[in-house]
Protein backbone atom coordinates (compact mmCIF):
# COMPACT_ATOMS: atom_id res chain seq x y z
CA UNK A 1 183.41 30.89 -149.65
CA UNK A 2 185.23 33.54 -148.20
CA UNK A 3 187.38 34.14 -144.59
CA UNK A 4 187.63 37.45 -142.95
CA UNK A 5 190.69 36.99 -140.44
CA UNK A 6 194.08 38.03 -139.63
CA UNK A 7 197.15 36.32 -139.80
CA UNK A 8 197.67 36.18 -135.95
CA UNK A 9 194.51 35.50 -134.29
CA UNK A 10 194.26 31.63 -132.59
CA UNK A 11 190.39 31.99 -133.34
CA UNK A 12 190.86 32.36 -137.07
CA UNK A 13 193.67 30.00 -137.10
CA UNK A 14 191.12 27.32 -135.61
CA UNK A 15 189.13 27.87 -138.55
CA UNK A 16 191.97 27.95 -141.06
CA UNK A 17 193.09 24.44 -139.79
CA UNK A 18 189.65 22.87 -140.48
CA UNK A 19 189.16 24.42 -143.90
CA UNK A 20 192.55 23.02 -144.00
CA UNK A 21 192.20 19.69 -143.32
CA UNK A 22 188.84 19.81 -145.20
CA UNK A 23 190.60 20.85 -148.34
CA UNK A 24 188.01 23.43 -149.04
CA UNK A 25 188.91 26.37 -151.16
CA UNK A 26 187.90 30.05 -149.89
CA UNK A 27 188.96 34.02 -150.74
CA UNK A 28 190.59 35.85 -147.68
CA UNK A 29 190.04 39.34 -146.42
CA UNK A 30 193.01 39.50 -144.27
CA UNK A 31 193.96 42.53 -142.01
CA UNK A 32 196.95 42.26 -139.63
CA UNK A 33 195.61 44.22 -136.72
CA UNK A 34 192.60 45.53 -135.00
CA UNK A 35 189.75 46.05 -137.69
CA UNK A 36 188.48 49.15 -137.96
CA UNK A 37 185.09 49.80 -136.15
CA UNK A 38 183.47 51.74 -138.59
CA UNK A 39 183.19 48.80 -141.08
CA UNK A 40 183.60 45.82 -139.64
CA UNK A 41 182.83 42.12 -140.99
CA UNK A 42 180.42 41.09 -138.19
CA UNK A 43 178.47 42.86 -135.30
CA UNK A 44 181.29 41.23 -132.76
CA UNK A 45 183.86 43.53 -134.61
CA UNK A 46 186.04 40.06 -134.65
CA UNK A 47 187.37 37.71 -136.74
CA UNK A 48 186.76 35.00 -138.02
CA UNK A 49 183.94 35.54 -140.39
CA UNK A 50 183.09 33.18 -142.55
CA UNK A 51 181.01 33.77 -145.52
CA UNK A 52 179.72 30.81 -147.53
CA UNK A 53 176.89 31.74 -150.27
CA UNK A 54 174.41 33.86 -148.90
CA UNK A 55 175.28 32.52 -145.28
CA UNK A 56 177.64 34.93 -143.13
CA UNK A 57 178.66 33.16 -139.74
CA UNK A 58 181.10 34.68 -136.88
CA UNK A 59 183.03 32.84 -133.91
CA UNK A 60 185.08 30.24 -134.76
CA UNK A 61 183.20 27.43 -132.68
CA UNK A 62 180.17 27.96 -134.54
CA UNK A 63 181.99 28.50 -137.97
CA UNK A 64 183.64 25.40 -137.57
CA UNK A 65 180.22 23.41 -136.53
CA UNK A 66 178.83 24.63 -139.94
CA UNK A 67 181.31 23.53 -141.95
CA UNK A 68 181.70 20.31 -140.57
CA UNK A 69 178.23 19.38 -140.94
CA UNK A 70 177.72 21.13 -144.35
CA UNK A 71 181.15 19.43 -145.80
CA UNK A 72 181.76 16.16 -144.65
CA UNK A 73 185.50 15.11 -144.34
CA UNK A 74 185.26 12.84 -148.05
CA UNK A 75 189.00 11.45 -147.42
CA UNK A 76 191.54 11.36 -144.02
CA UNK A 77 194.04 14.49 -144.63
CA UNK A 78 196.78 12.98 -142.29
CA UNK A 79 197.02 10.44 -139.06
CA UNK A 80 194.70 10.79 -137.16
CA UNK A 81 191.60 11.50 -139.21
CA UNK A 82 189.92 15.21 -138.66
CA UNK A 83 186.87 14.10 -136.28
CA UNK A 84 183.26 14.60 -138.40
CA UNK A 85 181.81 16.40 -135.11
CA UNK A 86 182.77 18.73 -132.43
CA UNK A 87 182.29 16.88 -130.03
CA UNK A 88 181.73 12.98 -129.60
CA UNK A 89 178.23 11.89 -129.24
CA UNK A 90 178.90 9.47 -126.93
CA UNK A 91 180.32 12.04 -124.62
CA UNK A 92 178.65 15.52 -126.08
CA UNK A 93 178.26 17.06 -123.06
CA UNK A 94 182.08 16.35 -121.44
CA UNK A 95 183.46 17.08 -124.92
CA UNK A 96 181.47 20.29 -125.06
CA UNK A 97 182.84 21.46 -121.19
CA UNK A 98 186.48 20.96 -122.86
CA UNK A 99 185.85 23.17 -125.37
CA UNK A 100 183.87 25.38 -123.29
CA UNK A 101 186.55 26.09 -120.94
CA UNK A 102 189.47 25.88 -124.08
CA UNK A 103 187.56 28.85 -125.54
CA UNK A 104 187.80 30.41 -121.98
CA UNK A 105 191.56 30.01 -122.00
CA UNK A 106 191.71 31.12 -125.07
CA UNK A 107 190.20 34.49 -124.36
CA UNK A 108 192.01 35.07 -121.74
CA UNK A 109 195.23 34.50 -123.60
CA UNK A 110 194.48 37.17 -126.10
CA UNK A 111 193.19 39.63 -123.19
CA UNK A 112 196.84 39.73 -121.74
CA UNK A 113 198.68 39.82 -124.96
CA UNK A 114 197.07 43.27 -125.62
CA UNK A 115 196.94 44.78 -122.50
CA UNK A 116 201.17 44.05 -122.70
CA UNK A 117 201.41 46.77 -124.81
CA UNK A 118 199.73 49.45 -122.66
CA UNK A 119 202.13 48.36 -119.53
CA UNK A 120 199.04 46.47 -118.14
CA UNK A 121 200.15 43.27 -116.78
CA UNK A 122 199.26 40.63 -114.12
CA UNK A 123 202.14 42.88 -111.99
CA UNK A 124 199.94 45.82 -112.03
CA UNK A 125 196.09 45.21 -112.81
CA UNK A 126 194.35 42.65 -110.52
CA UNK A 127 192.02 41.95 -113.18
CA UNK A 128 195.47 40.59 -115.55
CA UNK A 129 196.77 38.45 -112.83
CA UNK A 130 193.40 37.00 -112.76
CA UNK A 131 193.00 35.87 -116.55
CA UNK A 132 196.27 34.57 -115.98
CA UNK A 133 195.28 32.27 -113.02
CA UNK A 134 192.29 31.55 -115.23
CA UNK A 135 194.60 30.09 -117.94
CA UNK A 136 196.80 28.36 -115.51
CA UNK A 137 193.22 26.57 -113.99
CA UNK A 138 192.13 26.00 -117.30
CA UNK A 139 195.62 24.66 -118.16
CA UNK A 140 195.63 22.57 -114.94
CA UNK A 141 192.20 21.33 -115.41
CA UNK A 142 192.91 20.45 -119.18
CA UNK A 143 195.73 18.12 -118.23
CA UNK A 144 193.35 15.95 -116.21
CA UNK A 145 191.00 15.43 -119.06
CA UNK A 146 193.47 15.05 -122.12
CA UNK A 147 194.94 11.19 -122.81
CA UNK A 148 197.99 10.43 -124.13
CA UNK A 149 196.49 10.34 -127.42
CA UNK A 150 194.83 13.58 -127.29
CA UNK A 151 191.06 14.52 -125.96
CA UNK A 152 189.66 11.96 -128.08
CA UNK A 153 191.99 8.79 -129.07
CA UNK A 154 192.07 7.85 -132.41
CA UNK A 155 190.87 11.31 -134.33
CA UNK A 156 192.65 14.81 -134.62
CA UNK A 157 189.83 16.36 -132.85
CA UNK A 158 188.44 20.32 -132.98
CA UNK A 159 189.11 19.51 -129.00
CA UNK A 160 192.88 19.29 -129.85
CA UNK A 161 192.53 22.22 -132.48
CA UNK A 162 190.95 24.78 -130.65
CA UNK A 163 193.80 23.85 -127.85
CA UNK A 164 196.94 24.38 -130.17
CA UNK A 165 195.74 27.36 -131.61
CA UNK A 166 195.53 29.71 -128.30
CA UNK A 167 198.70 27.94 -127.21
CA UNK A 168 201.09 28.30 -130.03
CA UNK A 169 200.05 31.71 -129.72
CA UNK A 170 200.95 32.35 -126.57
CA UNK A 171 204.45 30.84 -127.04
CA UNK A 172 205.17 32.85 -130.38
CA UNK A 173 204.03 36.06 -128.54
CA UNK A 174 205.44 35.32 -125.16
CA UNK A 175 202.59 35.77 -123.17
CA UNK A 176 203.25 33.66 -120.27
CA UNK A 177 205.07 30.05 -119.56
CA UNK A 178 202.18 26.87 -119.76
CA UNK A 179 204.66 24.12 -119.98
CA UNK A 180 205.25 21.35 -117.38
CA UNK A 181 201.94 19.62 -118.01
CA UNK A 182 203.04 16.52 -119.54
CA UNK A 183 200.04 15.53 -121.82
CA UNK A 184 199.13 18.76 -122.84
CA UNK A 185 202.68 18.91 -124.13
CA UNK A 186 202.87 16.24 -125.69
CA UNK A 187 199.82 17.00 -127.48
CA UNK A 188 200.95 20.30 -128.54
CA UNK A 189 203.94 19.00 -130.23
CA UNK A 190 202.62 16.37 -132.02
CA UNK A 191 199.83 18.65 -133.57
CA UNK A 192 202.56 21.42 -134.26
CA UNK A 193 204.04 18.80 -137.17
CA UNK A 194 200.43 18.81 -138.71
CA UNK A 195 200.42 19.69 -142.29
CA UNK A 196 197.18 21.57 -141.56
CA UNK A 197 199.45 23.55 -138.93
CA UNK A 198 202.18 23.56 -141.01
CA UNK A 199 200.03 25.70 -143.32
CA UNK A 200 198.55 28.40 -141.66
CA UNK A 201 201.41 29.89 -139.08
CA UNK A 202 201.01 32.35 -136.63
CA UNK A 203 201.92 35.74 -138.09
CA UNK A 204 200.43 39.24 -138.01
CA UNK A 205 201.02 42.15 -135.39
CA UNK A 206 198.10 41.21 -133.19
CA UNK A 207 194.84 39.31 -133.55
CA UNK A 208 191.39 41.14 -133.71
């Protein structure tokens, strides 16, 4: 199995905590920064890319599907247990909407970390102060779904995954306040002592 990522995307990071908690063993191809275009792992020019065998997979929601139905958690690697699914089955559809509009956060947490760069901000580009109301309605609409005990009590869900990820990132690169939602907070620091977190850091110049 091998990763194609970089040290500071949230999407790779996502996928890093599950092969994490999955104890599964994998090469890297890290690259700190944008890939190049010319030769890039996937036709998204993105990471993650996972390659497993003859299989080659991109986006971290469907890279982390695959492996958790192709490699079955075989033993608990903390409190909570990893959930076996992406969503309950119980609830598929409202678990799916959470990470539905998580991803959409997510993206537009990346967007206006590297438009900061080029001066392009939610003070000067319409279209930056609206992916940052987007994360604040995401953020707002997140709070009303997530317990006290996370998005779904009693497992370490890919729900409460694929919300740290984007999150920590936007605090390590100071992309824009989020706190004041109590649950959400609460959430995020009790995943942030995760050994599975713990391992894989935000680091890198920028994600790609």
């Amino acid at each position: 199995m091998k990763l194609y990522f970089s040290n500071g995307s949230p999407f790779a990071r996502k996928v890093r905590v599950v092969l994490a908690e999955l104890a599964l063993a994998y090469e890297t191809d890290i690259l700190d920064g944008l890939r190049p275009t010319s030769s890039p792992p996937g036709p998204t020019i993105a990471v993650p890319v996972l390659e497993d065998g003859a299989l080659r997979l991109w986006e971290s929601d469907l890279i982390v599907d695959y492996l958790l139905r192709s490699y079955p958690v075989a033993k608990p690697a903390g409190e909570p247990p990893l959930s076996p699914w992406m969503a309950r089955p119980e609830r598929h559809w409202q678990d799916m909407t959470v990470l539905a509009t998580i991803a959409t956060c997510a993206t537009s947490i990346v967007n206006l970390r590297l438009m900061q760069p080029d001066g392009i901000t939610p003070d000067s580009s319409a279209y930056m102060a609206r992916q940052k109301a987007r994360v604040d309605s995401c953020l707002d609409w997140l709070e009303t779904q997530v317990t006290d005990d996370g998005f779904a009590p009693g497992w370490f869900s890919i729900m409460d995954i694929a919300f740290f990820c984007p999150v920590a990132f936007c605090d390590a690169r100071g992309v824009m306040p989020w706190r004041g939602r109590r649950k959400l907070e609460a959430l995020y620091d009790r995943c942030r002592a995760r050994p599975s977190m713990l391992a894989t850091p935000i680091g890198g110049l920028q994600p790609s």
